[in-house]
N, C-alpha and C. Protein backbone atom coordinates (compact mmCIF):
# COMPACT_ATOMS: atom_id res chain seq x y z
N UNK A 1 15.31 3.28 10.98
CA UNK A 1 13.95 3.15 11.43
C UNK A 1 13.94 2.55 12.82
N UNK A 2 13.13 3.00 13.70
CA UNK A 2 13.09 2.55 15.48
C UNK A 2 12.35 1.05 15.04
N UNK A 3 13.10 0.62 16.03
CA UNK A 3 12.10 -1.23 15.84
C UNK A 3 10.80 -0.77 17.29
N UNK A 4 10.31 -1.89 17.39
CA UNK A 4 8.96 -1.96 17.62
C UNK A 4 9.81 -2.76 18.95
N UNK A 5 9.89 -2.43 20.46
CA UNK A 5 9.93 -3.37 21.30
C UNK A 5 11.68 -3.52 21.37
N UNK A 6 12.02 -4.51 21.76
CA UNK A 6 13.87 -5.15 21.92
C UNK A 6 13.73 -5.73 20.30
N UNK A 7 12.67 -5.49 19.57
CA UNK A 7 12.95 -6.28 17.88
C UNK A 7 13.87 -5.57 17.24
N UNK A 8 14.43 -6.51 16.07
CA UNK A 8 14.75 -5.79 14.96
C UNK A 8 14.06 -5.05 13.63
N UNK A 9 14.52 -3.76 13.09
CA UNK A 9 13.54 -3.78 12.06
C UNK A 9 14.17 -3.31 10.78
N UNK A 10 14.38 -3.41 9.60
CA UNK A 10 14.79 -3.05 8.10
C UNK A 10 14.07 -2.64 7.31
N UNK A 11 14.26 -1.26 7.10
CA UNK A 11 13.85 -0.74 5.81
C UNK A 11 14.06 -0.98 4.15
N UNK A 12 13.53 -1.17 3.40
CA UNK A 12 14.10 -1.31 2.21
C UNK A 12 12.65 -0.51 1.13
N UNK A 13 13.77 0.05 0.07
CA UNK A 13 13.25 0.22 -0.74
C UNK A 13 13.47 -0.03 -2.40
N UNK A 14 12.26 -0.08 -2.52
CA UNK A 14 12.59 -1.03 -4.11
C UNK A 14 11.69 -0.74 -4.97
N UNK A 15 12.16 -0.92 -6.56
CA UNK A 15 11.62 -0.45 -7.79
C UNK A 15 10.21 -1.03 -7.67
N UNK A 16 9.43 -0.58 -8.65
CA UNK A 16 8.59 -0.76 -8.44
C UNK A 16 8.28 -2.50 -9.38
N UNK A 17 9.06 -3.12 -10.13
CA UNK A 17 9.07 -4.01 -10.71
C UNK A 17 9.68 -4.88 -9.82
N UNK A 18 9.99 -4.63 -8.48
CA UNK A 18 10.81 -5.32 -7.95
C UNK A 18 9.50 -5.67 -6.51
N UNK A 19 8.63 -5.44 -6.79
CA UNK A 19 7.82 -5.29 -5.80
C UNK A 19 7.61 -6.58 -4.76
N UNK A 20 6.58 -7.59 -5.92
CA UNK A 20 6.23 -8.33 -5.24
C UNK A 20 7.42 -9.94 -5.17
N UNK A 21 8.59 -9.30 -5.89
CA UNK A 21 9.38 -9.99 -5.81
C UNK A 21 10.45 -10.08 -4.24
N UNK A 22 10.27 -8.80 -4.25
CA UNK A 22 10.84 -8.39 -2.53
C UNK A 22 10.20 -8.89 -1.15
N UNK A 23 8.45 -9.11 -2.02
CA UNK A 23 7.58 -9.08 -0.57
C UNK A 23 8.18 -10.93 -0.63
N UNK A 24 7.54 -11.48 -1.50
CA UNK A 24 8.24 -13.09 -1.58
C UNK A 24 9.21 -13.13 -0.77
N UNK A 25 10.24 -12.94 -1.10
CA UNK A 25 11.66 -12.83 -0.71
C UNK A 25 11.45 -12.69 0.91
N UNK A 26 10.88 -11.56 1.47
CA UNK A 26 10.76 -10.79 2.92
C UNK A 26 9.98 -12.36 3.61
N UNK A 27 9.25 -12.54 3.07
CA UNK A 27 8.17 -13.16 3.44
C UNK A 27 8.69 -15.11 3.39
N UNK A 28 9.19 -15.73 2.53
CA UNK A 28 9.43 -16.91 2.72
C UNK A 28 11.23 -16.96 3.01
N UNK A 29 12.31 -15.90 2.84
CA UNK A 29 13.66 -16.00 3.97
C UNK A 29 13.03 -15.45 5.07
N UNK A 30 12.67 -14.34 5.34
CA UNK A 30 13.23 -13.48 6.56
C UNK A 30 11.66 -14.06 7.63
N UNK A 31 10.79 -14.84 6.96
CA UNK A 31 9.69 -15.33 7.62
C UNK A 31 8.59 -14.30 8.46
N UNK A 32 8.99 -13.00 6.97
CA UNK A 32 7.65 -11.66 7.58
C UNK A 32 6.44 -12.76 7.04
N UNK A 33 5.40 -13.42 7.87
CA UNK A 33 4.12 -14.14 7.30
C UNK A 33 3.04 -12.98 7.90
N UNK A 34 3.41 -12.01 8.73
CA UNK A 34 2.02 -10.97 8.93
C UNK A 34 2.17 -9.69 8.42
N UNK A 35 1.49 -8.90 7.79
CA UNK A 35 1.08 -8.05 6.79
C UNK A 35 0.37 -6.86 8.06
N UNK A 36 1.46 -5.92 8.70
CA UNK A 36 0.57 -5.39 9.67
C UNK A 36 0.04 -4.06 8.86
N UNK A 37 0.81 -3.76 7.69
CA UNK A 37 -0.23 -2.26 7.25
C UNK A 37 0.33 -2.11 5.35
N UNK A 38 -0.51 -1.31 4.74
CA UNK A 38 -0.34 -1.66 3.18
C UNK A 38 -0.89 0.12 3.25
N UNK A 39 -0.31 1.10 3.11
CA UNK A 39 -0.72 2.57 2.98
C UNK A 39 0.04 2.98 1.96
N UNK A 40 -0.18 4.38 1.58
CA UNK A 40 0.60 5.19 0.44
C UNK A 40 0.63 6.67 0.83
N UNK A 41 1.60 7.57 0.32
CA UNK A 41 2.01 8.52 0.75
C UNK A 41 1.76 9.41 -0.96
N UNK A 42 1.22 10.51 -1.00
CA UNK A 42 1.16 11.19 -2.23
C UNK A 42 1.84 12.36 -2.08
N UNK A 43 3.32 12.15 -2.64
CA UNK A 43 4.31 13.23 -3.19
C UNK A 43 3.90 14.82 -4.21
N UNK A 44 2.82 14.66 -4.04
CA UNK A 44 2.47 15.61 -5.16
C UNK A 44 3.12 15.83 -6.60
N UNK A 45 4.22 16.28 -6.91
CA UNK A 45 4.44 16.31 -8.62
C UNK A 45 5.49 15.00 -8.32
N UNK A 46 6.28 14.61 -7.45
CA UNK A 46 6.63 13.40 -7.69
C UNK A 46 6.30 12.23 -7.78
N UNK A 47 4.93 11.44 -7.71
CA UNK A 47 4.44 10.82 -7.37
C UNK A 47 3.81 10.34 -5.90
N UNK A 48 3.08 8.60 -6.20
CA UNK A 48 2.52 8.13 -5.08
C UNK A 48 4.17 7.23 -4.61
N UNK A 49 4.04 7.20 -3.06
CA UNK A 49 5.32 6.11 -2.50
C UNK A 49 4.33 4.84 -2.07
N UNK A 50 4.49 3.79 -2.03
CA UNK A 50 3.84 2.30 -1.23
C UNK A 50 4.25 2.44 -0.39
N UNK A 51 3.83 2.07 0.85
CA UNK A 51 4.51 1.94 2.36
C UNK A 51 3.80 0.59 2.09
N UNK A 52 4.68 -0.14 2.61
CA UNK A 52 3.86 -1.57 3.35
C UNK A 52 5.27 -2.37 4.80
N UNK A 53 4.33 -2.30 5.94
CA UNK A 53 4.96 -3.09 6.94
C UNK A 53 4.50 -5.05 7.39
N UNK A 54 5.77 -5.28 6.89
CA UNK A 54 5.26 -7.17 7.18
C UNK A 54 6.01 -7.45 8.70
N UNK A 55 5.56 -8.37 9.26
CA UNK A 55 6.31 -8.63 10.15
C UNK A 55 6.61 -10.53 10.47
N UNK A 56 8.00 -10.54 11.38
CA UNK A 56 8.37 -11.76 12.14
C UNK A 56 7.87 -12.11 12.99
N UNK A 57 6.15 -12.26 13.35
CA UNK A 57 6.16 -11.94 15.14
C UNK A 57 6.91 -12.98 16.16
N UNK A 58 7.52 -14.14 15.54
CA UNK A 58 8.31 -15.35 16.39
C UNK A 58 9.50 -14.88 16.54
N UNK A 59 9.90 -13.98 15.88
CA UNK A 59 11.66 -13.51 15.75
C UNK A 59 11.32 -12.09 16.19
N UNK A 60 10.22 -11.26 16.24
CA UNK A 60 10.19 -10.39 16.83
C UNK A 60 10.85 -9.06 15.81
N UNK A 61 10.70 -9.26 14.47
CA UNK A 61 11.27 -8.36 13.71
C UNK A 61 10.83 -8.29 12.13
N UNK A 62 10.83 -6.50 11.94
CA UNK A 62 9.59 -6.23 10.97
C UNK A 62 10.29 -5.60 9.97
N UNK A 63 9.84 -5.55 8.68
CA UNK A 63 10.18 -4.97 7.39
C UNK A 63 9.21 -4.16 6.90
N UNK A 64 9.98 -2.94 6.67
CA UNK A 64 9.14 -1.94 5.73
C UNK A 64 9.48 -1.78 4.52
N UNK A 65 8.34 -1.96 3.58
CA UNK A 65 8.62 -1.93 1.99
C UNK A 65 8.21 -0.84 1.92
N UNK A 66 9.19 0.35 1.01
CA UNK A 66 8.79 1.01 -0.10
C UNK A 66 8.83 1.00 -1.42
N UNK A 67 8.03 1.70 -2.26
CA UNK A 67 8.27 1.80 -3.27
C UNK A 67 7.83 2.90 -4.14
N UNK A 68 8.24 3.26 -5.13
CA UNK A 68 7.71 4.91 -5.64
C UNK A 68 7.59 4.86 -6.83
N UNK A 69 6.27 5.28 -7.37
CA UNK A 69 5.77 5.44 -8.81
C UNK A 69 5.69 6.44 -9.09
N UNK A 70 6.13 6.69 -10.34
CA UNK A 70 6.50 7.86 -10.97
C UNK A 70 5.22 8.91 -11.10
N UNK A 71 5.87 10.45 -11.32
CA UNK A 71 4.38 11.30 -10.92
C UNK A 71 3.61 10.91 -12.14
N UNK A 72 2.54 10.94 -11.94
CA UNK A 72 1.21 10.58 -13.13
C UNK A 72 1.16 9.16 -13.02
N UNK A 73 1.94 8.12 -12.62
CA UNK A 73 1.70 7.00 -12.36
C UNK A 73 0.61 5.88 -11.36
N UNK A 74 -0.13 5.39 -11.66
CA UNK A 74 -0.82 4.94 -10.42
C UNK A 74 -1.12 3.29 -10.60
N UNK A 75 0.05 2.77 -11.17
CA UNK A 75 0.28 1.05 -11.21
C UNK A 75 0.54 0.40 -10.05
N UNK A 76 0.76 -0.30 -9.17
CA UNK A 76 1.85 -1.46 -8.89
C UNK A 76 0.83 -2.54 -8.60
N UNK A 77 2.06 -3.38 -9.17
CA UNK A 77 1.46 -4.95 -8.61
C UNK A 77 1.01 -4.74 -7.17
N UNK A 78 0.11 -6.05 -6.87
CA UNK A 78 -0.96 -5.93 -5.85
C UNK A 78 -0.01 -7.37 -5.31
N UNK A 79 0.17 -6.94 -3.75
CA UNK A 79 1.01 -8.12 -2.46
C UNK A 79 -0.37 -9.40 -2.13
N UNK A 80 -1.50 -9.49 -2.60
CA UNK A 80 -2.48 -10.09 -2.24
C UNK A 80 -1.74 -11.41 -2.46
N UNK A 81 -1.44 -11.74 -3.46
CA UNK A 81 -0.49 -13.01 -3.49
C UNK A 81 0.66 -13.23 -2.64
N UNK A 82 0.85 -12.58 -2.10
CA UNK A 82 2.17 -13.18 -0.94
C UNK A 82 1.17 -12.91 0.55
N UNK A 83 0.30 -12.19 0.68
CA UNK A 83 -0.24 -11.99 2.03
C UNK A 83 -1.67 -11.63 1.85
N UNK A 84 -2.21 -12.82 2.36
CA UNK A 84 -3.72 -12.23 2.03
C UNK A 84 -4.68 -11.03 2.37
N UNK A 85 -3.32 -10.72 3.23
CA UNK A 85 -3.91 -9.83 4.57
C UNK A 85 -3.83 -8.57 3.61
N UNK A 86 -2.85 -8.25 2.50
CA UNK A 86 -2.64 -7.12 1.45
C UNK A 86 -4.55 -6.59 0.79
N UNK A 87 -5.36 -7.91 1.03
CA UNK A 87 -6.70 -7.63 -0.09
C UNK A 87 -7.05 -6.19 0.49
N UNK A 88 -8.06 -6.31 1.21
CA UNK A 88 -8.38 -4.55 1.83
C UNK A 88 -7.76 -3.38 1.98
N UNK A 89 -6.25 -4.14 1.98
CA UNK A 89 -5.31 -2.44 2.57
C UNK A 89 -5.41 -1.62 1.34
N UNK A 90 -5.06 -2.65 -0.16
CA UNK A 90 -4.97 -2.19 -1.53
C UNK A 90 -6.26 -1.70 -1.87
N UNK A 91 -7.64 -2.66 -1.62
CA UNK A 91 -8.82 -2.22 -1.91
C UNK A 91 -8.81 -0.20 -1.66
N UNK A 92 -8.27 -0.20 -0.26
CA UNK A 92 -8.49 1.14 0.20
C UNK A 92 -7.52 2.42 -0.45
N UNK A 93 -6.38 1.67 -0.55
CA UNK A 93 -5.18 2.75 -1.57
C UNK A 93 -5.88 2.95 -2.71
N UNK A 94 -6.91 1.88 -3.26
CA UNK A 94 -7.39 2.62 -4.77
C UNK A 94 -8.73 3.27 -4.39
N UNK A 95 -8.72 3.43 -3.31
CA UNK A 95 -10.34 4.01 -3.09
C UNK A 95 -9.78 5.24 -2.82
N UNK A 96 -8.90 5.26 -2.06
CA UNK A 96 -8.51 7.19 -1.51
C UNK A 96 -7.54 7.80 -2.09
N UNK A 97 -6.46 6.73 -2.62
CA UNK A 97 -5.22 7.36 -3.86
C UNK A 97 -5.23 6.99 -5.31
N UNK A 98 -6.74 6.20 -5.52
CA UNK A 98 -6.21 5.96 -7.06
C UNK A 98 -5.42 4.54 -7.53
N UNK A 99 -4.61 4.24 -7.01
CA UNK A 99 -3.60 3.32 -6.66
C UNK A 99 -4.17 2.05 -7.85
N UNK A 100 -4.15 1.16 -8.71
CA UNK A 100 -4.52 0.41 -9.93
C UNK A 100 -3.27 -0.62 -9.20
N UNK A 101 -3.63 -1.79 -8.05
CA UNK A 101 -3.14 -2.47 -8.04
C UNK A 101 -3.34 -3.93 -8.97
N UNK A 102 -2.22 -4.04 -9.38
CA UNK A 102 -2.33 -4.90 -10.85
C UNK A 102 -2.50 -6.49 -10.23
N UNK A 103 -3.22 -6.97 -10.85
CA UNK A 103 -3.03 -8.43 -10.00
C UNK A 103 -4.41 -8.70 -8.71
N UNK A 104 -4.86 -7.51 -8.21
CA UNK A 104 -5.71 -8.00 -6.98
C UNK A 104 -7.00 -8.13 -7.62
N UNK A 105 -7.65 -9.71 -6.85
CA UNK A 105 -8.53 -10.32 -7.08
C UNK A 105 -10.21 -9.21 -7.35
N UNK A 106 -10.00 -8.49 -6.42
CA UNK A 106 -11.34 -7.78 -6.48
C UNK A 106 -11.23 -5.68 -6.16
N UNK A 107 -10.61 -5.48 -6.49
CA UNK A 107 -10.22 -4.25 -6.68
C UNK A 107 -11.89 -3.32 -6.82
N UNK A 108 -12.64 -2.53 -6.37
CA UNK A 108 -13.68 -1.89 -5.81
C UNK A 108 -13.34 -0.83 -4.72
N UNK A 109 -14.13 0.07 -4.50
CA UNK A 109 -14.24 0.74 -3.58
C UNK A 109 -14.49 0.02 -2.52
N UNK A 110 -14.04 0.31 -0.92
CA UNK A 110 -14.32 -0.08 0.09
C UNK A 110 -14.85 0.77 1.23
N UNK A 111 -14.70 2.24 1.07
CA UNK A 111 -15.06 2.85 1.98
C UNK A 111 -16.01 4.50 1.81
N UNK A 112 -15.92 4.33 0.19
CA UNK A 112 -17.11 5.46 -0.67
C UNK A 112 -17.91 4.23 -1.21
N UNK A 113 -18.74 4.88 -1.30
CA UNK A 113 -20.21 4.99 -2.21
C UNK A 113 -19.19 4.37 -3.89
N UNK A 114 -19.59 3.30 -4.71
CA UNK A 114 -19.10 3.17 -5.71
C UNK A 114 -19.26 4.47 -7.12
N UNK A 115 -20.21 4.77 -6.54
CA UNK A 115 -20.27 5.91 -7.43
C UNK A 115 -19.64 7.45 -6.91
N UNK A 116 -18.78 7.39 -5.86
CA UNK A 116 -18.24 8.84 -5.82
C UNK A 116 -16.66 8.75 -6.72
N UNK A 117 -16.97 9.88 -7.19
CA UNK A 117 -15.85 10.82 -7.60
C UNK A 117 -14.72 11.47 -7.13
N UNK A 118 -13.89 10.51 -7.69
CA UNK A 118 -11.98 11.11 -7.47
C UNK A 118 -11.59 10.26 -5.88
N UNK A 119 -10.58 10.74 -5.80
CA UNK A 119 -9.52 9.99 -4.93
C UNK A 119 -9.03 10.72 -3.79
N UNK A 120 -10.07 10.97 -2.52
CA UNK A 120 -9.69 11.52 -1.66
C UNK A 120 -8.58 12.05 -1.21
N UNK A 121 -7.31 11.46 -0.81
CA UNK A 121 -6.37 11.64 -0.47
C UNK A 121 -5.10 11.73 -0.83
N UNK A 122 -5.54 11.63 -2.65
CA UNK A 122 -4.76 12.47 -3.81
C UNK A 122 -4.33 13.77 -3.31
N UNK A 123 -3.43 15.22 -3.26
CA UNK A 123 -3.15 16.53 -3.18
C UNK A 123 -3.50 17.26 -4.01
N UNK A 124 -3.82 16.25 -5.31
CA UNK A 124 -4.64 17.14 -6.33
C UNK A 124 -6.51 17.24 -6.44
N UNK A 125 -7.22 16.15 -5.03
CA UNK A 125 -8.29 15.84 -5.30
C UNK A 125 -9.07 17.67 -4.63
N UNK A 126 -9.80 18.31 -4.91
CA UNK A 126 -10.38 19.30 -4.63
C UNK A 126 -11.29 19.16 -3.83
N UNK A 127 -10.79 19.79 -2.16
CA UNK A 127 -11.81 19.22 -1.25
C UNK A 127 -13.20 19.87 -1.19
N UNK A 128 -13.05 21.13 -1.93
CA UNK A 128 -14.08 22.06 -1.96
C UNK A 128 -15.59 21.58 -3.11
N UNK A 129 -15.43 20.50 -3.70
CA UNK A 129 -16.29 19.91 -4.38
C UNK A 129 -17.63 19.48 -4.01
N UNK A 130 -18.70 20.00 -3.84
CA UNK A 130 -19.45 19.44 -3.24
C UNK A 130 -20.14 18.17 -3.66
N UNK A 131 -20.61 17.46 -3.26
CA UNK A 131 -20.66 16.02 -3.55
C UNK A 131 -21.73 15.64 -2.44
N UNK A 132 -22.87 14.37 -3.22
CA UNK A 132 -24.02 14.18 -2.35
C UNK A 132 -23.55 13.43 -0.70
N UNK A 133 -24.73 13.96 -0.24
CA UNK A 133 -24.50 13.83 1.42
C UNK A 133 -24.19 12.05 1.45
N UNK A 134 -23.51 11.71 2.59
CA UNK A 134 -23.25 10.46 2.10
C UNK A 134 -24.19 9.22 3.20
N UNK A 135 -24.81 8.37 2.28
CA UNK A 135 -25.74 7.66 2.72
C UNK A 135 -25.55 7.25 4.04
C-alpha cells in the first residue's frame, strides 16, 4: 500500500472476531488515535469487506484494517469503542450496506429517510425501484 507523504503505512487484515481487538492493539501500541475513514466494499456472492483507515499523525504513519464477512453475512463489531470518530462512518455502512454493527451506541439511518427501503450500495439492491421523491 503507497503511504501518504515520506510516512509509513501497513496493511493488515483480520478475522472478523479479531476486529476490534486489532483496532485496540493499532490504536494504544502503534498510537493510530485518528480514525480517518470507516467504509465497506460489497463483493457480491462473496460478501461485504470493512475497510477502515486509523492514523499516527505525530509519527506520520497510517493503518488500514480489513476485514471480510462471509456472503449473506452483515455482522461486525462496531470500532466506536476504540475511536469515537468510528460513530457516523458505521451509522452510514448500515444505511447504504446493511452492515449490523454490533456494539454501536446508536445505529439509525443517517443519510435516507428512516423509512426507505434496502441498502443502497448493496449489488443486489435494485436501482430500478421506484421509491418516493426524497424530502
Amino acid at each position: 500500500m503507497p503511504a501518504t507523504g515520506d510516512g509509513a503505512a501497513l496493511a493488515l487484515t483480520v478475522p472478523v472476531d479479531r476486529w476490534v481487538e486489532t483496532g485496540r492493539f493499532v490504536k494504544d501500541t502503534l498510537g493510530c488515535a485518528y480514525m480517518n475513514f470507516s467504509t465497506a466494499v460489497d463483493w457480491k456472492d462473496q460478501g461485504l469487506e470493512i475497510v477502515a483507515r486509523v492514523e499516527n499523525l505525530d509519527e506520520n504513519f497510517s493503518v488500514t484494517m480489513k476485514t471480510k464477512l462471509a456472503a449473506g453475512e452483515s455482522r461486525c463489531p462496531s470500532l466506536v469503542g476504540v475511536w469515537r470518530g468510528a460513530n457516523w462512518m458505521e451509522r452510514e455502512g448500515y444505511d447504504m450496506f446493511g452492515i449490523q454493527y454490533e456494539g454501536h451506541p446508536d445505529l439509525r439511518r443517517i443519510l435516507l429517510p428512516q423509512d426507505w427501503e434496502g441498502h443502497p450500495l448493496l449489488k443486489s439492491y435494485a436501482v430500478d425501484t421506484p421509491h418516493p421523491p426524497y424530502r
